[in-house]
N, C-alpha and C. Protein backbone atom coordinates (compact mmCIF):
# COMPACT_ATOMS: atom_id res chain seq x y z
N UNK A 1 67.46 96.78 86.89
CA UNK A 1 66.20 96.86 87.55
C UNK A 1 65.40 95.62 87.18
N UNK A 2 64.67 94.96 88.35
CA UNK A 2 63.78 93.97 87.63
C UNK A 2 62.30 94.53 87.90
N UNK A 3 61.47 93.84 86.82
CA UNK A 3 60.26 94.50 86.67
C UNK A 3 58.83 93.36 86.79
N UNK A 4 58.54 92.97 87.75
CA UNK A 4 57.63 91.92 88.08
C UNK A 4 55.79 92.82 88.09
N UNK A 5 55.41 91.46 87.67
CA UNK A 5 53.68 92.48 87.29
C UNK A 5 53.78 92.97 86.10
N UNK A 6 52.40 93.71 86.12
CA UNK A 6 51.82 94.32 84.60
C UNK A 6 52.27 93.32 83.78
N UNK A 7 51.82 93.92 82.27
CA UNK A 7 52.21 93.37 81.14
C UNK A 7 53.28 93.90 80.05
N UNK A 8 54.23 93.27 79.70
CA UNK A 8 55.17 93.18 78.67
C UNK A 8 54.66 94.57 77.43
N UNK A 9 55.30 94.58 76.73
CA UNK A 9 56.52 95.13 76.79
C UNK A 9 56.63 96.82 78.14
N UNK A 10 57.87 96.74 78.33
CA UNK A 10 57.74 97.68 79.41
C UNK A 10 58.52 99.01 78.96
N UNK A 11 58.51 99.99 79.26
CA UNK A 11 58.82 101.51 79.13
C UNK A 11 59.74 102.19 80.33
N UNK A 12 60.69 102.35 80.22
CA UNK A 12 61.44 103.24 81.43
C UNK A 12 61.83 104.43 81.00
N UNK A 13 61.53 104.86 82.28
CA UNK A 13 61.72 106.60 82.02
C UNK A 13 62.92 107.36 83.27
N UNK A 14 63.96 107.43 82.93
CA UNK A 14 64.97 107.64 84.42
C UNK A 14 64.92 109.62 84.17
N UNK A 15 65.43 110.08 85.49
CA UNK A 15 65.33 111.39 85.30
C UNK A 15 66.42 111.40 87.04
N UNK A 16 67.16 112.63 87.14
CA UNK A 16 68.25 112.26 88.19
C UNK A 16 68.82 113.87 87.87
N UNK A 17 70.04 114.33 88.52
CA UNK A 17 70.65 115.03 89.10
C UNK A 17 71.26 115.51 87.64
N UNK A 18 71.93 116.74 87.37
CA UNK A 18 72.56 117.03 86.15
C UNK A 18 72.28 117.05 84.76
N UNK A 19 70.84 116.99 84.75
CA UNK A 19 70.06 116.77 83.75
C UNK A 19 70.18 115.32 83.29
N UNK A 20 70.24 114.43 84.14
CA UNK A 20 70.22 112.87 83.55
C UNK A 20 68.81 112.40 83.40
N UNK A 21 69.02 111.42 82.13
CA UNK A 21 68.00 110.88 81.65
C UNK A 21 68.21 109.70 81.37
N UNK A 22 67.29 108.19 80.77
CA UNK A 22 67.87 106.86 80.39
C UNK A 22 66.28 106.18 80.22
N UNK A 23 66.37 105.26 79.20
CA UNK A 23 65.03 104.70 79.12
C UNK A 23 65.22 103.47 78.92
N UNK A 24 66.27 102.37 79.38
CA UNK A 24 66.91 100.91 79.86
C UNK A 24 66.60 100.51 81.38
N UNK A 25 66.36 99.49 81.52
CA UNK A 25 66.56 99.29 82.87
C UNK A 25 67.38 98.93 83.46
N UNK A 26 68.65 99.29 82.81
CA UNK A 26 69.66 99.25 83.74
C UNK A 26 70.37 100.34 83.42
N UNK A 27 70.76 101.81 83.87
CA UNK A 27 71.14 102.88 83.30
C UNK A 27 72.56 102.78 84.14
N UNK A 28 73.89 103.64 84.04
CA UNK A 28 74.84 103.59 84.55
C UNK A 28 74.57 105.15 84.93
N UNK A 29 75.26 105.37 86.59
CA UNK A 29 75.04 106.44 87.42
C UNK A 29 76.33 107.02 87.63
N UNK A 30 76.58 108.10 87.21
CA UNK A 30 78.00 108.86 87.65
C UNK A 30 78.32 110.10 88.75
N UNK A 31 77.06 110.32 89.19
CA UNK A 31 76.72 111.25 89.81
C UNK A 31 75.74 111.00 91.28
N UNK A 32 76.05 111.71 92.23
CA UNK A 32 75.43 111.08 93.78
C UNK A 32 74.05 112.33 93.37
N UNK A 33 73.11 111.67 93.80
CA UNK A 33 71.97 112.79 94.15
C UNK A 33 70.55 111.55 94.11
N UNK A 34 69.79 112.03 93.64
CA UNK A 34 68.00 111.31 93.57
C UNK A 34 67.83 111.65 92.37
N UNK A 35 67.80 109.96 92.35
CA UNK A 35 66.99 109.23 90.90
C UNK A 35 65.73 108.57 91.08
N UNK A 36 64.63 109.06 90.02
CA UNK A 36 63.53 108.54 89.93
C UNK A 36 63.32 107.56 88.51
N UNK A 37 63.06 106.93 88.72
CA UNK A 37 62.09 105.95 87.60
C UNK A 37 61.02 105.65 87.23
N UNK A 38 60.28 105.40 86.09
CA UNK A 38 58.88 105.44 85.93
C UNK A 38 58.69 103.85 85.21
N UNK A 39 57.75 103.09 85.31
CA UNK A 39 58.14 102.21 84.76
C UNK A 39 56.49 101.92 84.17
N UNK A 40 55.97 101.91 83.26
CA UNK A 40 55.04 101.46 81.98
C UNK A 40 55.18 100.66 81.39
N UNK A 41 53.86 99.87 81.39
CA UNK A 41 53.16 98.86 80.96
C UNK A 41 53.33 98.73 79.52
N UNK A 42 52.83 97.68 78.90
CA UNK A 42 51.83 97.87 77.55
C UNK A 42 50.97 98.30 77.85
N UNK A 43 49.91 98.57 78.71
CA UNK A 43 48.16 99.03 78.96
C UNK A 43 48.56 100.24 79.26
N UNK A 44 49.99 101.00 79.86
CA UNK A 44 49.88 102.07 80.07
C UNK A 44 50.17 102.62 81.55
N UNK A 45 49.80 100.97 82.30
CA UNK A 45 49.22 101.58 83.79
C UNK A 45 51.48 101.76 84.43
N UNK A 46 51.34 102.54 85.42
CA UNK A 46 52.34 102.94 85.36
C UNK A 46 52.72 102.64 86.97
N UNK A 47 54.06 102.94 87.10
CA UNK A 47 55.25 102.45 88.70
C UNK A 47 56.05 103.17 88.80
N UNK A 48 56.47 103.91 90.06
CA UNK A 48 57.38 104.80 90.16
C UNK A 48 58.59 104.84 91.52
N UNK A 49 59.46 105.16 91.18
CA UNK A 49 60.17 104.66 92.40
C UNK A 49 61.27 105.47 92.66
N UNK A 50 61.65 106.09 93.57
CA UNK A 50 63.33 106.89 93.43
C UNK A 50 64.07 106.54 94.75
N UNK A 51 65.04 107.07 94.78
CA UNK A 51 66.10 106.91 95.61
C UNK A 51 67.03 107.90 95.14
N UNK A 52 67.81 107.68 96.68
CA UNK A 52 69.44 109.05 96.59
C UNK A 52 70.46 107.85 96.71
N UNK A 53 70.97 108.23 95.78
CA UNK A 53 72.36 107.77 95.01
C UNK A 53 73.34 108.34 95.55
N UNK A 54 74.72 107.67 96.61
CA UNK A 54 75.86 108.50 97.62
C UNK A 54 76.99 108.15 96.16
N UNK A 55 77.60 109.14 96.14
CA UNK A 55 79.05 108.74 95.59
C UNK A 55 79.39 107.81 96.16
N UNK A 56 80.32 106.93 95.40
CA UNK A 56 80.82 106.24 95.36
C UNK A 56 82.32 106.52 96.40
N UNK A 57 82.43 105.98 97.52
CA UNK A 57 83.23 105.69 98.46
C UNK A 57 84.39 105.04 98.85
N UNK A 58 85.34 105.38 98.13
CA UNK A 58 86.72 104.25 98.12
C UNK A 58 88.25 105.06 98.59
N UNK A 59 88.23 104.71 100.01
CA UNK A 59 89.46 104.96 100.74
C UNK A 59 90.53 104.20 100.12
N UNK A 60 91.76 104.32 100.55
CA UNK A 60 92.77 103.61 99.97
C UNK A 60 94.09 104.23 100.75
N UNK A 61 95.04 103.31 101.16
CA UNK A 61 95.94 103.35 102.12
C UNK A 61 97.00 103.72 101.70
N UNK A 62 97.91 104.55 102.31
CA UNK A 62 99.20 104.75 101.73
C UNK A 62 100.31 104.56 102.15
N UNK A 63 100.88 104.02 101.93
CA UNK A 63 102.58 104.09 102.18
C UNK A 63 103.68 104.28 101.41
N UNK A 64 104.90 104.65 101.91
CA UNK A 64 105.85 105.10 101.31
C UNK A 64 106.62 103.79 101.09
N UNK A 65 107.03 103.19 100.32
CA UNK A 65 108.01 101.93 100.02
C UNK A 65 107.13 100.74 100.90
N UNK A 66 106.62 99.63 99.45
CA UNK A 66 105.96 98.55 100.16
C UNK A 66 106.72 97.66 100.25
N UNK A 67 108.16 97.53 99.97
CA UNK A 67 109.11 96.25 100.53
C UNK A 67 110.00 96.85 101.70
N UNK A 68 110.36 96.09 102.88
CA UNK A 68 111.10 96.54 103.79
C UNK A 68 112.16 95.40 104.11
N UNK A 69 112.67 95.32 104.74
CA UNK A 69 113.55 94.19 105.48
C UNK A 69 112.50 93.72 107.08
N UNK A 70 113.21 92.69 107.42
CA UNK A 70 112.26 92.34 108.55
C UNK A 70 112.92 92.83 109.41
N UNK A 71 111.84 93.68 110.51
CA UNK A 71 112.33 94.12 111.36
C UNK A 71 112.23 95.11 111.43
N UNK A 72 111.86 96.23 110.27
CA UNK A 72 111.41 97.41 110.03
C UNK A 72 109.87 97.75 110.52
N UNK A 73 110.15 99.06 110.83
CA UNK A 73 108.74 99.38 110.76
C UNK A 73 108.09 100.46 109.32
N UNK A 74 106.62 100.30 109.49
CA UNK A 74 106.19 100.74 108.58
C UNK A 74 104.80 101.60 108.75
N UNK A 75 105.10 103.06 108.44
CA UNK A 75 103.64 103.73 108.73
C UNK A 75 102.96 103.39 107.24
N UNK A 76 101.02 103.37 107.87
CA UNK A 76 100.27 103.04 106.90
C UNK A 76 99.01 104.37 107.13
N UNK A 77 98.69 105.09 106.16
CA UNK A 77 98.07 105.96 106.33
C UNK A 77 96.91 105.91 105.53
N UNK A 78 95.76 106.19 106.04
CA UNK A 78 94.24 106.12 104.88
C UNK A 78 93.73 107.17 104.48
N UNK A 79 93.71 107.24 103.37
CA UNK A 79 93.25 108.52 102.35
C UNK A 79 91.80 108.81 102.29
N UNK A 80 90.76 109.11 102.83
CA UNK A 80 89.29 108.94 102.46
C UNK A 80 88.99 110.67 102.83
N UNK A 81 88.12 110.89 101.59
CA UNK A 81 87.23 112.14 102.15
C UNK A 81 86.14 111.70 103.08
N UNK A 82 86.30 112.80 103.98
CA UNK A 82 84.86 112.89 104.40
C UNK A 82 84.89 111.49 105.35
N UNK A 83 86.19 111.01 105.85
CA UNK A 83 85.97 109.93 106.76
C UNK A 83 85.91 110.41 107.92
N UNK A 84 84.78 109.76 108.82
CA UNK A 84 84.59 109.84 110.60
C UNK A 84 85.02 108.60 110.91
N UNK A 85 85.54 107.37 110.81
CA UNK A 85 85.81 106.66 111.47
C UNK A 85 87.00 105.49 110.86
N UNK A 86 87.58 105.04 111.55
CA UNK A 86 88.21 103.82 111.20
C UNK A 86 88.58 102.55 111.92
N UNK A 87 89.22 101.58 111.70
CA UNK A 87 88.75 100.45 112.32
C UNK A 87 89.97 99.10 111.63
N UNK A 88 91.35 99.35 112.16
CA UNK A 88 92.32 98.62 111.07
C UNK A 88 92.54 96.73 111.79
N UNK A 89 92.72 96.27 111.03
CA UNK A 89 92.33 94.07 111.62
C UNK A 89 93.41 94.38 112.27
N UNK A 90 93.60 93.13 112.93
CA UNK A 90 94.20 92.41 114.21
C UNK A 90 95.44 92.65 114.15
N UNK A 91 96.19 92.25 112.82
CA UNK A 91 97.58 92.37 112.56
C UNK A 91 98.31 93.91 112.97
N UNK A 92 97.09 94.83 112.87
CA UNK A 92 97.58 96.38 112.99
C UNK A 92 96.80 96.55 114.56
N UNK A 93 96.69 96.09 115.38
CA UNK A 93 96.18 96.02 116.72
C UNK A 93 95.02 96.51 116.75
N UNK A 94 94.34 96.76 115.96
CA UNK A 94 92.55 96.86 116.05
C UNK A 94 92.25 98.60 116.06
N UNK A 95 93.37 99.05 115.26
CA UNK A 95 93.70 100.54 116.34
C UNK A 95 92.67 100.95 115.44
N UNK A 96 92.10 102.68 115.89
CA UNK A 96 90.87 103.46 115.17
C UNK A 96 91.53 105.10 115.02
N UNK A 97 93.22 105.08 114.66
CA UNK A 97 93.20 106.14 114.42
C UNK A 97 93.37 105.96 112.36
N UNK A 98 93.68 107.37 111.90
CA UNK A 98 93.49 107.14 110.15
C UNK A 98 95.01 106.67 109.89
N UNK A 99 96.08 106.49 110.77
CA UNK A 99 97.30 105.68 110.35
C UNK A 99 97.87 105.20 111.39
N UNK A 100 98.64 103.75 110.80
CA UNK A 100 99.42 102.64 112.06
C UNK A 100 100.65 102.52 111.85
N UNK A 101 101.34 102.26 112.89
CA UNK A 101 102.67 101.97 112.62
C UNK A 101 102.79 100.24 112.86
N UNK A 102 103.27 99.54 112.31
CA UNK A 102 103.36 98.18 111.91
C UNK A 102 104.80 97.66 111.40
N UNK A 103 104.78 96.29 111.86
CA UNK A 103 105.88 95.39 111.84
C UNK A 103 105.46 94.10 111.06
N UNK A 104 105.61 94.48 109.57
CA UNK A 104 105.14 93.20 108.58
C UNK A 104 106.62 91.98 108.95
N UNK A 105 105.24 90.85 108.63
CA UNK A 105 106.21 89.64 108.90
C UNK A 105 106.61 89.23 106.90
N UNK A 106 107.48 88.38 107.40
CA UNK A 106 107.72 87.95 105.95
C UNK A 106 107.33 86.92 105.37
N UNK A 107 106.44 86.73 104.48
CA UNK A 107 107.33 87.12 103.33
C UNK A 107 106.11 88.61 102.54
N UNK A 108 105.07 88.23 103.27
CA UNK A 108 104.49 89.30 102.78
C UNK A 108 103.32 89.36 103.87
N UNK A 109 102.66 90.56 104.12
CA UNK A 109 102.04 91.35 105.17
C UNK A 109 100.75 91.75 104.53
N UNK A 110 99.25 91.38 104.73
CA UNK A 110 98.39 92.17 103.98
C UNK A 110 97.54 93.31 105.28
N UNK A 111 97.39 94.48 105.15
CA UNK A 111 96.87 94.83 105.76
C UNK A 111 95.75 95.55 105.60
N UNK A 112 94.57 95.70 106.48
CA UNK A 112 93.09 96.12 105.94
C UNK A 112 92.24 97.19 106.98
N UNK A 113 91.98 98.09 106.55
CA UNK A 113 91.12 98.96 107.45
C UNK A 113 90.30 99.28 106.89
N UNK A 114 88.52 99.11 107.88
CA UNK A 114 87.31 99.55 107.41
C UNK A 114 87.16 101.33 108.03
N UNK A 115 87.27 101.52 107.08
CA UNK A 115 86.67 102.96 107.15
C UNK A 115 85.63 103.37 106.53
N UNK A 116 84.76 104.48 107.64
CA UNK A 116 83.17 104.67 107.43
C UNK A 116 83.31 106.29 107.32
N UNK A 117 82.08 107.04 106.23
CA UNK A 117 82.37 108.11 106.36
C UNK A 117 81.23 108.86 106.72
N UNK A 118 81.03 110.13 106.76
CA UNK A 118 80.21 110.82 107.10
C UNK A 118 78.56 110.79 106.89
N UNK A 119 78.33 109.49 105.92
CA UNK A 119 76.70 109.41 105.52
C UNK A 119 76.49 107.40 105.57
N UNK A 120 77.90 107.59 106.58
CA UNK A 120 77.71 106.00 107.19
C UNK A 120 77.94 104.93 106.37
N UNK A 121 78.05 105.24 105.29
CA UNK A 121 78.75 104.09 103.89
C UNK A 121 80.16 103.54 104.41
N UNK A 122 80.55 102.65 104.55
CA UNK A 122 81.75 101.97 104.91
C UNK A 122 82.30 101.12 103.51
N UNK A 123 83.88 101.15 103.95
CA UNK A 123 84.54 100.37 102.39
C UNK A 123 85.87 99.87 103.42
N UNK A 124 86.03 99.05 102.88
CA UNK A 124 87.81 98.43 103.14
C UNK A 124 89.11 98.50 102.32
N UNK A 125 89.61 98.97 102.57
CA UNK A 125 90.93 99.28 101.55
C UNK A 125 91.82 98.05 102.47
N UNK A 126 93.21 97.88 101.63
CA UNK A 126 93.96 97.33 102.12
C UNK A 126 95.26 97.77 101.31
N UNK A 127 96.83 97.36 101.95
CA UNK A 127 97.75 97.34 101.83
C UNK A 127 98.72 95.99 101.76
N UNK A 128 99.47 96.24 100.76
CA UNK A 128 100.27 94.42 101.00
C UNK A 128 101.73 94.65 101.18
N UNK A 129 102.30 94.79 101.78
CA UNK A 129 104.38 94.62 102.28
C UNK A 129 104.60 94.00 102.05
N UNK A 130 105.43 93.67 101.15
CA UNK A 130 106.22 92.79 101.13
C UNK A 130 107.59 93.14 101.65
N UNK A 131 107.86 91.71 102.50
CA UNK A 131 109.25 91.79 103.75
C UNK A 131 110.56 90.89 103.51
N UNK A 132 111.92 91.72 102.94
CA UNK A 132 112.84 90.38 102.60
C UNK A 132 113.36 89.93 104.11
N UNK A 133 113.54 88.96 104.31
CA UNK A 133 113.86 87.78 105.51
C UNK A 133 115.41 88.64 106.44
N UNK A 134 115.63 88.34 107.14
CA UNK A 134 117.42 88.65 107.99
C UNK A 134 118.11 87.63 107.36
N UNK A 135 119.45 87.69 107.49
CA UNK A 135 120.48 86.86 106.92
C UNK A 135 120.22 86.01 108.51
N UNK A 136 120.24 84.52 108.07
CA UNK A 136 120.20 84.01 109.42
C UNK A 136 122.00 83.42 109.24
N UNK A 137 122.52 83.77 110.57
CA UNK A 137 123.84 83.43 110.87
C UNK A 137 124.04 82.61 111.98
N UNK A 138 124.92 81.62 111.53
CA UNK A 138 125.57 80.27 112.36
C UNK A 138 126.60 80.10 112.47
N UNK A 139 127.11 79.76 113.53
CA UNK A 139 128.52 79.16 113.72
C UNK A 139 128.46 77.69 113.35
N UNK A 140 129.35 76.91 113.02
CA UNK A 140 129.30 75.20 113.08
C UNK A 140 130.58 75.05 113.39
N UNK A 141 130.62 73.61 113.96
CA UNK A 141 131.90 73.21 114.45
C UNK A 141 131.87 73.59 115.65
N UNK A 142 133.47 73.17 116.40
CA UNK A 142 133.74 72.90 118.28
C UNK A 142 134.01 74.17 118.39
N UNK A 143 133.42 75.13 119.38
CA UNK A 143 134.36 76.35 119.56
C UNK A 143 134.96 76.50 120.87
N UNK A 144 136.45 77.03 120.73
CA UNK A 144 137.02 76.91 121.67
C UNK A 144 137.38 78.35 122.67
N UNK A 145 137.00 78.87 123.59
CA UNK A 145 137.22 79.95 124.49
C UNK A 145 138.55 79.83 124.88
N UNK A 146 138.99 81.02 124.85
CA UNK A 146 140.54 81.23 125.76
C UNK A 146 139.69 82.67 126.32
N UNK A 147 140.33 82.38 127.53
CA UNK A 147 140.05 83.18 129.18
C UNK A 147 141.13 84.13 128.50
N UNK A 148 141.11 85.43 128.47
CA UNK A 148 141.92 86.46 128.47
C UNK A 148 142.23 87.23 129.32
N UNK A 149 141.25 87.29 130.08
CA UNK A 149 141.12 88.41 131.71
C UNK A 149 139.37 87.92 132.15
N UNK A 150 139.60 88.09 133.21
CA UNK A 150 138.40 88.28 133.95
C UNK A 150 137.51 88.95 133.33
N UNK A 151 135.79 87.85 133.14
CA UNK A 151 134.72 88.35 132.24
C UNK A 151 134.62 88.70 131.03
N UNK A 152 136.07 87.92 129.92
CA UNK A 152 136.12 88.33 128.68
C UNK A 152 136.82 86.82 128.08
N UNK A 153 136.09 86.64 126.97
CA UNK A 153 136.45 85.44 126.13
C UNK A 153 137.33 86.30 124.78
N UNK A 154 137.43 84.94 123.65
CA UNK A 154 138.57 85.79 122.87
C UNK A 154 138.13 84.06 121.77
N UNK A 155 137.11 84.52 120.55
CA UNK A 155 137.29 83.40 119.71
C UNK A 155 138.10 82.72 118.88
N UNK A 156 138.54 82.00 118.91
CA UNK A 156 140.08 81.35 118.13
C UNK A 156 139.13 80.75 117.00
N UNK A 157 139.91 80.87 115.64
CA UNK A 157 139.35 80.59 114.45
C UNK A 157 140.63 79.24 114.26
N UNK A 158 139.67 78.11 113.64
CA UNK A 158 140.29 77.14 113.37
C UNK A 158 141.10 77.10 111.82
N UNK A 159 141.37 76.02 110.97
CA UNK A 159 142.19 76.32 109.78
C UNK A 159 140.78 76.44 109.01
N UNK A 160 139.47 76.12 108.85
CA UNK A 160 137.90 75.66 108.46
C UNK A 160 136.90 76.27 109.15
N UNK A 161 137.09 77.88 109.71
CA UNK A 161 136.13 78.42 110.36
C UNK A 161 136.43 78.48 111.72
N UNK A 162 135.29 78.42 112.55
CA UNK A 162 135.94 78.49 114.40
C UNK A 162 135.62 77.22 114.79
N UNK A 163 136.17 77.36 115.89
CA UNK A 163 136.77 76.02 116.47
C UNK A 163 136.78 76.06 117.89
């Protein structure tokens, strides 16, 4: 809390939900409800101020196995009480239901949805995939076709691979 005006030294008086009390100006809050403060002078003359305090709001995404191969898909699901809304980035197509199905690229995928809940507080959680690569496969060297029948080839392997 900062305390501008009056005169030094100053007095706090906190009073809140659960029988909480604190006489710092900066008290730590564990509990959602209305907190008031009193705040005194040296002369006495006095300031008062409250507010409602929301729990603390932290969705968080889930999935089952965060490494995949590429090419996989992957459901991502969001855990929040008391959520009315959601809202997942670009990579997950902008969608607004509470889980996506998604195609992480490699080598790693971060993904993020704002979700808002019932007293309009919004938070972002996110998710990270990590994706191992495909075997990329090549032929090298001349390759040579033999006609076997009509509409069918037949690869001949050289003494060093195909040919």
């Amino acid at each position: 809390m900062i305390t501008t005006g009056g005169t030094p030294n100053f007095t706090y008086t906190w009073t809140g939900p659960l029988s909480f009390t604190g006489n710092t100006p900066i008290v730590n809050i564990s509990s959602n409800g209305n907190y008031n403060v009193t705040v005194s002078d040296s002369y006495g003359c006095k300031a008062n101020v409250s507010g409602y305090v929301y729990q603390r709001f932290d969705p968080y995404i889930v999935n089952i196995g965060s490494t995949v191969c590429e090419g996989q898909s992957v459901n991502l699901s969001v855990n929040a009480s008391s959520a009315v809304s959601y809202l997942w980035g670009s990579n997950a197509g902008n969608n607004t239901s509470s889980s996506v199905t998604v195609f992480p690229l490699p080598p790693l995928t971060n993904y993020y949805v704002t979700v808002t809940n019932d007293l309009g507080c919004k938070a972002v959680a996110n998710a990270a995939v990590n994706v191992h690569p495909k075997p990329i496969i090549s032929i090298s060297g001349v390759i040579r076709f033999v006609r076997i029948r009509p509409a069918s080839c037949l690869l001949i392997p050289a003494e060093h691979g195909f040919h």
